[in-house]
C-alpha atoms as a PDB file:
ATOM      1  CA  UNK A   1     -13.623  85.812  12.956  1.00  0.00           C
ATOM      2  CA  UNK A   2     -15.053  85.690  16.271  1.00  0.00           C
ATOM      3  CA  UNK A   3     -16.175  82.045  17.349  1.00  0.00           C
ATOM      4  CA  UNK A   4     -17.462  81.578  21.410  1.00  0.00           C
ATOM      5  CA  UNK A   5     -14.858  79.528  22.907  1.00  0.00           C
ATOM      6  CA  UNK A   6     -15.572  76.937  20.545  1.00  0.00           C
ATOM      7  CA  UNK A   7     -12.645  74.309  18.812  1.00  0.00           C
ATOM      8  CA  UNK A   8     -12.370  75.430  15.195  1.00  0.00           C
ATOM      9  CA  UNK A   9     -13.033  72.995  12.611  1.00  0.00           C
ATOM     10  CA  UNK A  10     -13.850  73.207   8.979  1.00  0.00           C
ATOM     11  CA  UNK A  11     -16.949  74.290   8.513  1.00  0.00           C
ATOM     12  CA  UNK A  12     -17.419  76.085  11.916  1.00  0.00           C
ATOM     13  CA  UNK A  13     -19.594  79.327  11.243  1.00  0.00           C
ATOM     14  CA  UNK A  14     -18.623  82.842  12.939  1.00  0.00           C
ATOM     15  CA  UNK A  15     -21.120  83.894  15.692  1.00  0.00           C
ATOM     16  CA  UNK A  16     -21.995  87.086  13.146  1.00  0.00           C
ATOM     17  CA  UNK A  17     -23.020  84.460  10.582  1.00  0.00           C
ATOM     18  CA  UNK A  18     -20.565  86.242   8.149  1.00  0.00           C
ATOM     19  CA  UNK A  19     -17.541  84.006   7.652  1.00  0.00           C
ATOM     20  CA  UNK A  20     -16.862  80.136   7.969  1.00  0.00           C
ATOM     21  CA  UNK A  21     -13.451  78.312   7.556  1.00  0.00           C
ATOM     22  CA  UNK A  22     -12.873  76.849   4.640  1.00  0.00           C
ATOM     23  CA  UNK A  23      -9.800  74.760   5.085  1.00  0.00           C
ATOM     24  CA  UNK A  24      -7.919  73.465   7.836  1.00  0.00           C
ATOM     25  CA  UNK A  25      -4.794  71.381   7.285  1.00  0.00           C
ATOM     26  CA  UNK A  26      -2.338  69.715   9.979  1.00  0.00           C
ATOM     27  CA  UNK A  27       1.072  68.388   9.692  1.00  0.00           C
ATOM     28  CA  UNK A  28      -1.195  65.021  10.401  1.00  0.00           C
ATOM     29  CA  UNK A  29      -2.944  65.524   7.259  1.00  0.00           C
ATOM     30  CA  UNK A  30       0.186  65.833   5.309  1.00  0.00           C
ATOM     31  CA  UNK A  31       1.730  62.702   6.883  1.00  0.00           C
ATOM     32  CA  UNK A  32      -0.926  60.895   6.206  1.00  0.00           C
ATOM     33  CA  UNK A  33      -1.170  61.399   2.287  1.00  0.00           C
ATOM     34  CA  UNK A  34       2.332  60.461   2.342  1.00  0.00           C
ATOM     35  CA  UNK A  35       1.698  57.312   3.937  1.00  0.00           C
ATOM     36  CA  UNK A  36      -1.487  56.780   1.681  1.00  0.00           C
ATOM     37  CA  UNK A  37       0.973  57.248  -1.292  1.00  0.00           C
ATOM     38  CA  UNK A  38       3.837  54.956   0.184  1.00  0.00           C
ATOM     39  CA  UNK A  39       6.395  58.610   0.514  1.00  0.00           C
ATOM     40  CA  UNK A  40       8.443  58.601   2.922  1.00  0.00           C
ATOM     41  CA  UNK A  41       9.383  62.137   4.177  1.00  0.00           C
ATOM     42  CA  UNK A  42      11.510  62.787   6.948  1.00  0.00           C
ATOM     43  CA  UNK A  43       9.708  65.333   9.675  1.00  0.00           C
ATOM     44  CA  UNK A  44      12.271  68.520   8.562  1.00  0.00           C
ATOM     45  CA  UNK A  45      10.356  67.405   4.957  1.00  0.00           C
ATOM     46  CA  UNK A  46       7.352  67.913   6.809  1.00  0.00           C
ATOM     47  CA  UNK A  47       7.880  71.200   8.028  1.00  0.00           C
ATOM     48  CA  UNK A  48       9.041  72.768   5.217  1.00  0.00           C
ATOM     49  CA  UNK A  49       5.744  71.408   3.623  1.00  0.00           C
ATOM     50  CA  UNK A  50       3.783  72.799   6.264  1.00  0.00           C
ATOM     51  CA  UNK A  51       5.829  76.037   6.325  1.00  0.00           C
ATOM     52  CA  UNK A  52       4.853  76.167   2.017  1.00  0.00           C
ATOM     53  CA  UNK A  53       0.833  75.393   2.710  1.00  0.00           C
ATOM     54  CA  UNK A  54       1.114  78.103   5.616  1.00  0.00           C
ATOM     55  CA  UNK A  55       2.662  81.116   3.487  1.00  0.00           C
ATOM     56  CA  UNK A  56       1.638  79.935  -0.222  1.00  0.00           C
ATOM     57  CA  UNK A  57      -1.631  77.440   0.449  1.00  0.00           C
ATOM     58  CA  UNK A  58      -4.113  79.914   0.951  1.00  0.00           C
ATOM     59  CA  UNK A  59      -3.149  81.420  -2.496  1.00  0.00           C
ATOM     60  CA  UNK A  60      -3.814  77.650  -4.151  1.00  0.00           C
ATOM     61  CA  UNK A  61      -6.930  77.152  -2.371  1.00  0.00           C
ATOM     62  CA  UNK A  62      -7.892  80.776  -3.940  1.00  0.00           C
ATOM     63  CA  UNK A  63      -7.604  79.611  -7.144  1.00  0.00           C
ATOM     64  CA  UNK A  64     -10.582  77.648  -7.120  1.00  0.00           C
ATOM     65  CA  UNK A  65     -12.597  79.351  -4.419  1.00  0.00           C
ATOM     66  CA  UNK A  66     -13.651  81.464  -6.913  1.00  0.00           C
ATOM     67  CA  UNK A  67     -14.290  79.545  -9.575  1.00  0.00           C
ATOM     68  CA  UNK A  68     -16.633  77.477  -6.841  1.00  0.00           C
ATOM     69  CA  UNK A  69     -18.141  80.056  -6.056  1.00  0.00           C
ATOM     70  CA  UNK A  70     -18.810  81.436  -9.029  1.00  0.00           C
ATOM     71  CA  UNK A  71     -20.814  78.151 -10.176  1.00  0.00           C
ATOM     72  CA  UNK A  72     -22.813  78.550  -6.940  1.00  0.00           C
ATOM     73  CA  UNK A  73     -24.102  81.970  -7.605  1.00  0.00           C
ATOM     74  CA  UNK A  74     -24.698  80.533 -11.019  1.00  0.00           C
ATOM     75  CA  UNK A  75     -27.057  78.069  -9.840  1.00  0.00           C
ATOM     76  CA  UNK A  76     -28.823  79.964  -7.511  1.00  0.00           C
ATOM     77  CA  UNK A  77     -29.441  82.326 -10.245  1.00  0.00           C
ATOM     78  CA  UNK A  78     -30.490  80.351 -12.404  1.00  0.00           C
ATOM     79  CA  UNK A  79     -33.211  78.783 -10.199  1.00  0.00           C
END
């Protein structure tokens, strides 16, 4: 993905037009649900959290890409 020395953020669009990201998570983001759910996790907890999104995350996220986009081809289709 090739982006013009812009900072990525979900939803930023390649400069081909071609790709966009679909998910961005920070070890913020994963302190903060904790905190939102009263957890307490220690910052090694958070790592190896991170570490798990980083190698497997993409994988969960995949899971239901398709089926999303699936139901928007659908509808466009069906138009």
């Amino acid at each position: 993905m090739k982006c013009k020395g812009v900072e990525l953020h979900q939803g930023t669009v390649s400069d081909d037009h071609e790709e966009t990201i679909m998910l961005i998570c920070a070890k913020d983001d994963i302190r903060g649900y904790a905190e939102d759910h009263k957890t307490k996790l220690t910052e090694k907890q958070v790592e190896h959290i991170f570490q798990r999104l980083v190698h497997k995350g993409s994988d969960y996220v995949m899971e239901q890409f398709w089926s999303v986009l699936e139901c928007q081809v659908m509808i466009e289709e069906s138009k």
